[in-house]
Protein backbone atom coordinates (compact mmCIF):
# COMPACT_ATOMS: atom_id res chain seq x y z
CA UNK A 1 -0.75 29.46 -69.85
CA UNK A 2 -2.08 33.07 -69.80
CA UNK A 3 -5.92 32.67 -68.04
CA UNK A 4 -7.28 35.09 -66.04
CA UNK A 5 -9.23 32.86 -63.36
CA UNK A 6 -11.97 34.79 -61.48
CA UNK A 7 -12.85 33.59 -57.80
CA UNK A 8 -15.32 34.87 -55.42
CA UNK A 9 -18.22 34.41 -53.75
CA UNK A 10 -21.68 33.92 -55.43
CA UNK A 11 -22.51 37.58 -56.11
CA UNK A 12 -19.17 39.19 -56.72
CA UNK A 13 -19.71 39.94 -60.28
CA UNK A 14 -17.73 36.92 -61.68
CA UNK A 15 -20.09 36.27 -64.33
CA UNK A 16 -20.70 39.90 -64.96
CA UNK A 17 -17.30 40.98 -65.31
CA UNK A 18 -16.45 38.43 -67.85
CA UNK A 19 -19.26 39.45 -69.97
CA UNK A 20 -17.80 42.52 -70.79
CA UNK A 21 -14.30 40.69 -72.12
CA UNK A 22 -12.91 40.80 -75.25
CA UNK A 23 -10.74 37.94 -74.82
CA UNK A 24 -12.31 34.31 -74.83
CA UNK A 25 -14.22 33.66 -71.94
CA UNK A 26 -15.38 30.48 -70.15
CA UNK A 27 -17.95 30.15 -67.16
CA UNK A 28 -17.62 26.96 -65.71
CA UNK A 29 -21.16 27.06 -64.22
CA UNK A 30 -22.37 28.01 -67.80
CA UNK A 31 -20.30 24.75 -69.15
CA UNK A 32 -21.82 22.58 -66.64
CA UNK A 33 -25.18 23.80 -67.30
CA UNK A 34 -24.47 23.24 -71.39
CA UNK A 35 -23.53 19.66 -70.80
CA UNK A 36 -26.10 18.73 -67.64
CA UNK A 37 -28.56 21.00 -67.48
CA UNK A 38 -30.00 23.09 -64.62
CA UNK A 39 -27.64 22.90 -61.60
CA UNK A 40 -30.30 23.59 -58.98
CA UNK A 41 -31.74 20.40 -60.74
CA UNK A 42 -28.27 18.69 -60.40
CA UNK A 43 -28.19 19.72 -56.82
CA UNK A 44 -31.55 18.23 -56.12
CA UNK A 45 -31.12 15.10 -57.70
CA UNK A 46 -27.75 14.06 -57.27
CA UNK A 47 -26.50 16.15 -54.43
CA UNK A 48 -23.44 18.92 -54.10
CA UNK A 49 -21.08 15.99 -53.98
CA UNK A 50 -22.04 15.08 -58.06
CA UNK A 51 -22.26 18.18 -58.89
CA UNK A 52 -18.59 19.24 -57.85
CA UNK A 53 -17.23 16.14 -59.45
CA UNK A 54 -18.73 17.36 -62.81
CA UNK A 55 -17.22 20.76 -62.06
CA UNK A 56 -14.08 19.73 -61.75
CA UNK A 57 -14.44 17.80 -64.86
CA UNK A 58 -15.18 21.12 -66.74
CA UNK A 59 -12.28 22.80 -64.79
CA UNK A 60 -9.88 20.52 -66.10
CA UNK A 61 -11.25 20.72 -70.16
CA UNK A 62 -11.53 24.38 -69.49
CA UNK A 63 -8.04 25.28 -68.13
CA UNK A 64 -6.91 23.60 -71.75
CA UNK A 65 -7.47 26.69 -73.00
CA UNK A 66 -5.25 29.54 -73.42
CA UNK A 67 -5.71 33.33 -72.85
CA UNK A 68 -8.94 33.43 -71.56
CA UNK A 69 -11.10 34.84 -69.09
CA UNK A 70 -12.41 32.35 -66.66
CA UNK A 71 -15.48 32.76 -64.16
CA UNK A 72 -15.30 30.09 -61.81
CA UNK A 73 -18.76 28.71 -59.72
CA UNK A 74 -17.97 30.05 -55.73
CA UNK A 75 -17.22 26.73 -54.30
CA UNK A 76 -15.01 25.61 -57.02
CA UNK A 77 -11.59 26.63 -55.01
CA UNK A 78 -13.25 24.10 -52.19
CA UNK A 79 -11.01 21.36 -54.47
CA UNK A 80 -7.47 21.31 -54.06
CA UNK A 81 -7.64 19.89 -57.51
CA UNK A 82 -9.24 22.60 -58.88
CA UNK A 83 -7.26 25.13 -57.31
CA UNK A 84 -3.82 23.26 -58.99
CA UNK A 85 -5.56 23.13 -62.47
CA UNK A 86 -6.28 26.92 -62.32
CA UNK A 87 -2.65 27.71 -61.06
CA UNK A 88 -1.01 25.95 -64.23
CA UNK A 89 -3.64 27.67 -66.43
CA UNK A 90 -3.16 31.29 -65.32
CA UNK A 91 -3.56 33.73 -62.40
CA UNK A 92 -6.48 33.54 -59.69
CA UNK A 93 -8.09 36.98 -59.23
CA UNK A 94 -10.28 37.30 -56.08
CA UNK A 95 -13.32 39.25 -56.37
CA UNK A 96 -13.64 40.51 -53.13
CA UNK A 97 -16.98 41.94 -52.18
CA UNK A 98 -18.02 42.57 -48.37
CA UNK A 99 -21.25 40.24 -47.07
CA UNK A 100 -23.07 43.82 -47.30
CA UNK A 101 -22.75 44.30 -50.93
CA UNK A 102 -23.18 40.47 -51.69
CA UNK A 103 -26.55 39.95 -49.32
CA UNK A 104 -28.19 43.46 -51.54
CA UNK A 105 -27.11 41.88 -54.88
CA UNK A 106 -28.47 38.71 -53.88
CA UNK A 107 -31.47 39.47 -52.48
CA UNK A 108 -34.60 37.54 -54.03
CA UNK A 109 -32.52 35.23 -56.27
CA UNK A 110 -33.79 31.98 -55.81
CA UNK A 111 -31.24 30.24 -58.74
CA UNK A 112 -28.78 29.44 -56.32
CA UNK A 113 -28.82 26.21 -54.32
CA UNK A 114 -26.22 26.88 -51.54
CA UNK A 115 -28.35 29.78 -50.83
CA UNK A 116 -32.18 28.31 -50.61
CA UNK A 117 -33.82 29.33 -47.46
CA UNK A 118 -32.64 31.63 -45.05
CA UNK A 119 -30.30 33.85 -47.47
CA UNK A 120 -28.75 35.62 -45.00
CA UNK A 121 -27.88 33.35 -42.85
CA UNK A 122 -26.58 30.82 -45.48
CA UNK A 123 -24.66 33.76 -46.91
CA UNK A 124 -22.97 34.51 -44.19
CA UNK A 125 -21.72 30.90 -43.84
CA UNK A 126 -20.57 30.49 -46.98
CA UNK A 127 -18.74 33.78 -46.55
CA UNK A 128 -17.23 33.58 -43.15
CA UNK A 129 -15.95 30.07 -44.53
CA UNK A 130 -14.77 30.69 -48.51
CA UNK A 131 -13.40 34.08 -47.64
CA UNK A 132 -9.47 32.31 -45.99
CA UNK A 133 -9.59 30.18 -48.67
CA UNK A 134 -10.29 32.68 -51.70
CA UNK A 135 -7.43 34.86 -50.33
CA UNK A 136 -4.74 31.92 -49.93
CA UNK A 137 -5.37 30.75 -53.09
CA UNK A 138 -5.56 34.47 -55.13
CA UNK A 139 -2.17 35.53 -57.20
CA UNK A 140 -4.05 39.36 -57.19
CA UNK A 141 -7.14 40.50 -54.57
CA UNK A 142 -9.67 43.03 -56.38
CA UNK A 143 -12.11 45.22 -53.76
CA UNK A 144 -14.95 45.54 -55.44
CA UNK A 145 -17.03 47.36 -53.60
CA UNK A 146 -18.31 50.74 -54.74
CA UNK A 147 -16.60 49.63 -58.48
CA UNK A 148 -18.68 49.53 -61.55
CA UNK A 149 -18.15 45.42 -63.30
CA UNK A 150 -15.77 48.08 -66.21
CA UNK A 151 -14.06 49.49 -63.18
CA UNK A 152 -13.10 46.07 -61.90
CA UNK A 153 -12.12 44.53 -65.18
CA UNK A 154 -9.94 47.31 -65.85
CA UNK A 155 -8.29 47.01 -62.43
CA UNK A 156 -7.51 43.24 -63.30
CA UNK A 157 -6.03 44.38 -66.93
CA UNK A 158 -4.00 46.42 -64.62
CA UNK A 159 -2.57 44.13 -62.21
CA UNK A 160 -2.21 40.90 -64.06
């Protein structure tokens, strides 16, 4: 399989990176939502637990697919499972983006449920806690920091 899988934390320009692909692209957030609905809603209702069952459910129709872009949701590489399905399918590429960068971008945006209340705070949790993971699981690391979302894509193009 030849998928470019993008990981990184929520704010890293995952989303916005593969909107400017030519190549297929899949967000599995975007999937979720398609088949579900709202995932603050799914969050609410049926807790993070549900909702990362029916992720990996979407990880495993979308890693079917073949040379394609793939933004992943920023918990998804919390699954071992996940993290196997994307390895078969392509090559993980870590948006990296320092807690600076990532605490501007998401400042105000009240569509994320990990991040409901204290922002910064929560933020830096999530950070301090997905950052070992996204770079043990990454085939290439991407700084993205001070990079435009056509700077970064072409920097992936580059290295993959």
């Amino acid at each position: 399989m030849n998928n470019i899988i993008l990981i990184g934390m929520p704010g890293s320009g995952k989303t916005t990176v593969t909107d400017l692909c030519t190549k297929k692209v899949w967000d599995t957030d975007a999937y979720i939502e398609n088949l579900y609905g709202n995932i603050s809603d799914i969050f609410a209702n049926f807790g993070e637990e549900h909702f990362r069952k029916l992720e990996t459910e979407a990880i495993r129709q979308i890693c079917k697919e073949d040379d394609c872009f793939i933004a992943t949701g920023g918990g998804a590489v919390l699954r071992e499972e996940n993290v196997r399905l994307f390895k078969q399918s392509g090559k993980i590429v870590y948006l990296r983006t320092n807690l600076d960068t990532l605490l501007k971008r998401l400042d105000g945006d009240t569509t994320r449920p990990l991040l409901i209340g204290n922002t910064k705070e929560r933020l830096t949790k999530l950070y301090n806690e997905r950052t070992p993971i996204y770079e043990s699981v990454a085939d290439i690391i991407i700084d993205t920091d001070g990079l435009t979302p056509l700077k970064v894509l072409e920097k992936i193009y580059r290295q993959k």
